[in-house]
Protein backbone atom coordinates (compact mmCIF):
# COMPACT_ATOMS: atom_id res chain seq x y z
CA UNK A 1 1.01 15.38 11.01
CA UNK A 2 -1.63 14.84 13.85
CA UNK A 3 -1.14 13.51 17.36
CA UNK A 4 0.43 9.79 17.49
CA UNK A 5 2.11 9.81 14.17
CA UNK A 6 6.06 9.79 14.18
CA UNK A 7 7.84 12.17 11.54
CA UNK A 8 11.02 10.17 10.22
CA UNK A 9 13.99 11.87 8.32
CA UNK A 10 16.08 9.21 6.95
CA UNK A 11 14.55 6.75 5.10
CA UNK A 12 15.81 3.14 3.57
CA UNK A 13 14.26 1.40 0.98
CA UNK A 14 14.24 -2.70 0.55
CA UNK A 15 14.65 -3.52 -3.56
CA UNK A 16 13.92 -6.92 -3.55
CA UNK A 17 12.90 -6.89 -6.91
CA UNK A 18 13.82 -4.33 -9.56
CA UNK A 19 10.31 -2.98 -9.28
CA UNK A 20 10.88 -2.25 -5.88
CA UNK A 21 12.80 0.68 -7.11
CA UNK A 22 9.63 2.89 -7.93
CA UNK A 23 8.78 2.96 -4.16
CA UNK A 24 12.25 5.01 -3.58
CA UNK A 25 11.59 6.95 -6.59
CA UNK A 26 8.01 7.91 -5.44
CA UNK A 27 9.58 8.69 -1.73
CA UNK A 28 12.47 11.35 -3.62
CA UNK A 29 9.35 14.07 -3.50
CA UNK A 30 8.82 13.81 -0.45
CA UNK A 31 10.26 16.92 1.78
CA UNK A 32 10.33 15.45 5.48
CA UNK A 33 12.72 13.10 4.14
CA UNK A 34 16.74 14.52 4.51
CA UNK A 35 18.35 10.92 3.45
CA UNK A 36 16.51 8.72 0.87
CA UNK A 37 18.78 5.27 -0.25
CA UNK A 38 17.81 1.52 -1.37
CA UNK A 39 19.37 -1.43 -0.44
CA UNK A 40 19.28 -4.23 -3.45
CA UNK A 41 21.20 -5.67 -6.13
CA UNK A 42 19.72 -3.11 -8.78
CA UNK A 43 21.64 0.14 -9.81
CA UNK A 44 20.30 3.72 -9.77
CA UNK A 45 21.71 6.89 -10.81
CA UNK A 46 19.59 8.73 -8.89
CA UNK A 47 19.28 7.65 -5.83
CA UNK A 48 21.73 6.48 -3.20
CA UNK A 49 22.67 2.73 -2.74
CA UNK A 50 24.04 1.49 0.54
CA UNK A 51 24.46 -2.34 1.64
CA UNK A 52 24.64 -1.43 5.63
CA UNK A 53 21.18 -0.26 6.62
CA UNK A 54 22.58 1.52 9.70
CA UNK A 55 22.10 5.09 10.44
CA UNK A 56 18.22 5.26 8.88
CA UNK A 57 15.38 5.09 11.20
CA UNK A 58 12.88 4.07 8.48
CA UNK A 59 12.98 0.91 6.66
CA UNK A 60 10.23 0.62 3.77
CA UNK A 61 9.90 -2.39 1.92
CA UNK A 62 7.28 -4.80 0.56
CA UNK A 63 7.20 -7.53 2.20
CA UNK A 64 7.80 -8.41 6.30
CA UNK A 65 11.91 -8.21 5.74
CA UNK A 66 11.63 -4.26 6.13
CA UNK A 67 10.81 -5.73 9.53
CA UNK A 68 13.26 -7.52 10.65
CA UNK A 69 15.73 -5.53 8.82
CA UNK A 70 14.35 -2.29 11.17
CA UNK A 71 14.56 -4.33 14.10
CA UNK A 72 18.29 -5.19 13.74
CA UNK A 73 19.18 -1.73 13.49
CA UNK A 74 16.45 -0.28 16.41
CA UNK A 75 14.01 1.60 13.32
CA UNK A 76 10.94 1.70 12.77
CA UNK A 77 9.33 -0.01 9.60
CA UNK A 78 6.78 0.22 6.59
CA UNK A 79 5.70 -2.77 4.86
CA UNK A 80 3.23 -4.42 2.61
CA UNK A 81 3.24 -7.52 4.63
CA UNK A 82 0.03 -7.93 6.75
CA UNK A 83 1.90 -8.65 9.88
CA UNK A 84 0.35 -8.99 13.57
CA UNK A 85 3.98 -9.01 15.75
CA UNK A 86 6.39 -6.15 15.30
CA UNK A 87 9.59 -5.69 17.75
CA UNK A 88 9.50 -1.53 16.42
CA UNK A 89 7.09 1.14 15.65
CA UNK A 90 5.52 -1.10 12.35
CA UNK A 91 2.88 0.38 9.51
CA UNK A 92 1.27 -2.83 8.57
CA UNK A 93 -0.40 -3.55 5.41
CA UNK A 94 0.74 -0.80 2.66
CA UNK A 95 -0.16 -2.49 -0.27
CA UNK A 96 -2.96 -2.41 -3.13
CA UNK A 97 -5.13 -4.40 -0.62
CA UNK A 98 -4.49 -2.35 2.30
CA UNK A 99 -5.18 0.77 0.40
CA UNK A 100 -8.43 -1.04 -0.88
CA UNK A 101 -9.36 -1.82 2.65
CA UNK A 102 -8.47 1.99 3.82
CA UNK A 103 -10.96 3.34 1.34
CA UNK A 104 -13.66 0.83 2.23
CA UNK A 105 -12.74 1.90 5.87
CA UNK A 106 -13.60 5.74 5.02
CA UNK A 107 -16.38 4.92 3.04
CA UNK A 108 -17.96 3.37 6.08
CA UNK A 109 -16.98 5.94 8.21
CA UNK A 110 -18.77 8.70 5.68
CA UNK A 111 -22.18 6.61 6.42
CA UNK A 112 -21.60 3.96 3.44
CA UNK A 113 -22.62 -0.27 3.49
CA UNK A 114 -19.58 -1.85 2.13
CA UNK A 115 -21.12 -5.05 0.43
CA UNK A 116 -17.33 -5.74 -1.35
CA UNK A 117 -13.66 -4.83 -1.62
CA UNK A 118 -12.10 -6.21 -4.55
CA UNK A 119 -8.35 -6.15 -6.31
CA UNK A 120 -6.99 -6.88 -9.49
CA UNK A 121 -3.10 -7.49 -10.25
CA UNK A 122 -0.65 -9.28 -12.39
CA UNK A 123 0.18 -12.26 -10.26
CA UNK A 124 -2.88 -12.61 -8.55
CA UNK A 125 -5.54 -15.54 -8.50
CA UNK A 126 -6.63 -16.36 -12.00
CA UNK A 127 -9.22 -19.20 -11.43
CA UNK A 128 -12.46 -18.00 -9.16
CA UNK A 129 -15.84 -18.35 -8.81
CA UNK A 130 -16.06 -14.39 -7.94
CA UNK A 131 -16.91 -12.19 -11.06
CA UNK A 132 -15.63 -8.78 -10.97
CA UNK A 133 -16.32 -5.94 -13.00
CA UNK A 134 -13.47 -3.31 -12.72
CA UNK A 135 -13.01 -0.21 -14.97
CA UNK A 136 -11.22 -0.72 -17.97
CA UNK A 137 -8.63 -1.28 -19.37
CA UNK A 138 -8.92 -4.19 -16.83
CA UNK A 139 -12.66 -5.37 -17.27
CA UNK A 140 -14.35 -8.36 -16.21
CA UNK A 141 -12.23 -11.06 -14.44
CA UNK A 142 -12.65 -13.86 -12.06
CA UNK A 143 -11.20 -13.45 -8.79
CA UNK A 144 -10.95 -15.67 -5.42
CA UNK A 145 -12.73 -15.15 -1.85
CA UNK A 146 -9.90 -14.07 0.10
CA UNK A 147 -11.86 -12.67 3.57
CA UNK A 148 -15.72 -12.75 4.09
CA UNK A 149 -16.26 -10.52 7.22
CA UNK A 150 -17.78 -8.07 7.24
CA UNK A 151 -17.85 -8.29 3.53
CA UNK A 152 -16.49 -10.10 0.34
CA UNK A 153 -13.00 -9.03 -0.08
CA UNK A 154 -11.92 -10.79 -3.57
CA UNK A 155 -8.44 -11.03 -5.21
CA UNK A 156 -8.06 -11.36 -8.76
CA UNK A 157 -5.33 -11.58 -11.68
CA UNK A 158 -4.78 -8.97 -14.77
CA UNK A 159 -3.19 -10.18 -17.80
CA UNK A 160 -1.75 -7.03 -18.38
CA UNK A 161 0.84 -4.54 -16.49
CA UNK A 162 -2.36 -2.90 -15.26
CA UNK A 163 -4.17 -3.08 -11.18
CA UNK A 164 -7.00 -1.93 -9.51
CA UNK A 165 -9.43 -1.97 -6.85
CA UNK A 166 -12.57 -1.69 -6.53
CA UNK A 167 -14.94 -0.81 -3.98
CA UNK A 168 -18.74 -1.69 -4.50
CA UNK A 169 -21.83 -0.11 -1.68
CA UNK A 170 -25.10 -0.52 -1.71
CA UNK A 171 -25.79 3.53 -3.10
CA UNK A 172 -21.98 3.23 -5.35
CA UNK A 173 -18.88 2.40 -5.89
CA UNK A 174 -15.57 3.63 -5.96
CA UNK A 175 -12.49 2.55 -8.04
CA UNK A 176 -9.10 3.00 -8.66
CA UNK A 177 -7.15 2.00 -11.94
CA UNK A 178 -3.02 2.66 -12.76
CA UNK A 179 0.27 1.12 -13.90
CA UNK A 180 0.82 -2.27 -11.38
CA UNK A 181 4.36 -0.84 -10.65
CA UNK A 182 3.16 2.92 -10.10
CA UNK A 183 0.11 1.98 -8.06
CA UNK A 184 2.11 -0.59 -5.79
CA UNK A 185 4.81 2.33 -4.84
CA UNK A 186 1.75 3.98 -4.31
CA UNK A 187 0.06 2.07 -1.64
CA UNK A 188 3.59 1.07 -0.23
CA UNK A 189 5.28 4.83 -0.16
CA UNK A 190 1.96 6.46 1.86
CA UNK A 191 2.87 4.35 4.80
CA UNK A 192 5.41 6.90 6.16
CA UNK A 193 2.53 9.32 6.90
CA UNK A 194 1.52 7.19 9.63
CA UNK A 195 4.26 5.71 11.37
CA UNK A 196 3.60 5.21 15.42
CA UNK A 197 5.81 5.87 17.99
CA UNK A 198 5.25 2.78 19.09
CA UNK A 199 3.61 -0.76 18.13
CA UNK A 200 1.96 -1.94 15.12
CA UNK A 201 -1.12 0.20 12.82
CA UNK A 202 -2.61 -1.18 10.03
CA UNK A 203 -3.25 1.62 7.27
CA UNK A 204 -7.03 0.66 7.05
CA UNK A 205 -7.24 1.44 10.57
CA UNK A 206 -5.99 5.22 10.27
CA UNK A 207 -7.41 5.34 6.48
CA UNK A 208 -7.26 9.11 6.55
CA UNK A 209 -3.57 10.35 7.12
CA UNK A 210 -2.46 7.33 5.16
CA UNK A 211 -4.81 7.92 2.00
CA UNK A 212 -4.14 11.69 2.28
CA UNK A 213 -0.37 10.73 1.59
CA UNK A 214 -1.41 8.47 -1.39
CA UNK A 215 -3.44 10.79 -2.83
CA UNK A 216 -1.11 13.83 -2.57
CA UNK A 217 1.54 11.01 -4.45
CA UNK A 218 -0.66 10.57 -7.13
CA UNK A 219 -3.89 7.61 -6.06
CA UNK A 220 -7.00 8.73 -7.89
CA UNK A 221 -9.91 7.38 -6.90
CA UNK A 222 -13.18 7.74 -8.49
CA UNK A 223 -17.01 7.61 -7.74
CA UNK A 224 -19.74 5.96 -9.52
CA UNK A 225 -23.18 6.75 -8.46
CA UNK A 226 -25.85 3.49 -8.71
CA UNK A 227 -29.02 4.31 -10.50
């Protein structure tokens, strides 16, 4: 790990949903990690359930509850939630459009114009006036303008259990395509490689340590030269 980032050993899940459960199941590989458990309503015979989050000092979960569950219990947190005020050491943004925005982030960094970042998931915006062409199986869709500065980012919908992002330059693009589920546990799990010791880091702001993480858990993103 380099300078700044905070190694943590026992880690706690939030299963808010049952699909919440592939984020622990992506996290059991990981060998930092001494105590792994969720708290939820779902079972697991795998992994360890608890309904007292004391005694971990990591709290993962999707949306801005890992937050306030870490701050209850004096732990630091990883979420998906894009959140600005943190009381604990917070990873903000782990989620298919952080991870979108982390790549765009390196791009740039490697001497690329970012003209768009866009995402594709079940659930998201079906009626747009953006057209998006991402690899298949998920194809063209319509998405909607979610931030214009510096560039388009655009969220869209698949009607499918499949996601994506995509990530368009003036010299080419780069794209990812998975399972919703696998690539949302993804984007979500790689947040522990970048926890601070103190105050809030978005993951498109370190792109590198967190996108190392997601693509040593299985992200594959690939390259698509313009003629």
């Amino acid at each position: 790990m380099g300078t700044g980032i905070t190694v943590l050993s026992r880690v706690l899940v939030l299963v808010e949903e049952d699909r919440d459960l592939r984020t622990a199941h992506v996290l059991t590989a990981e060998p930092t990690i001494e105590r792994l458990a969720f708290m939820g309503e779902v079972r697991s015979s795998s992994i360890e359930r608890v309904e007292d989050p004391t005694g971990f000092d990591l709290v993962v979960g999707r949306t801005a509850n890992a937050v306030d569950v870490a701050a209850r219990i004096g732990a630091s947190a990883v979420t998906g939630a894009d959140v600005s005020t943190s009381r604990v050491p917070t990873v903000s943004g782990a989620s298919l459009l952080g991870c979108a925005l982390a790549l765009a982030a390196r791009m740039e960094r490697q001497g690329a114009d970012i003209q768009k970042v866009a995402i594709a998931h079940p659930g998201g915006p079906s009626i747009g006036t953006k057209t998006i062409h991402f690899p298949p199986p998920v194809g063209r869709v319509r998405g909607t303008l979610l931030l214009d500065h510096p560039f388009e980012v655009v969220v869209a919908s698949t009607p499918e259990t499949w996601a994506s992002a995509l990530i368009q330059t003036t010299t080419g693009d780069q794209a990812l395509v998975d399972d919703n589920v696998f690539l949302q546990a993804i984007c979500l799990a790689a947040g522990i490689a970048m926890v601070p010791p103190a105050g809030i880091v978005k993951v498109w702001d370190m792109p590198d340590p967190y996108l190392a993480k997601a693509e040593e858990m299985g992200l594959v993103a690939a390259g698509r030269s313009r003629a």
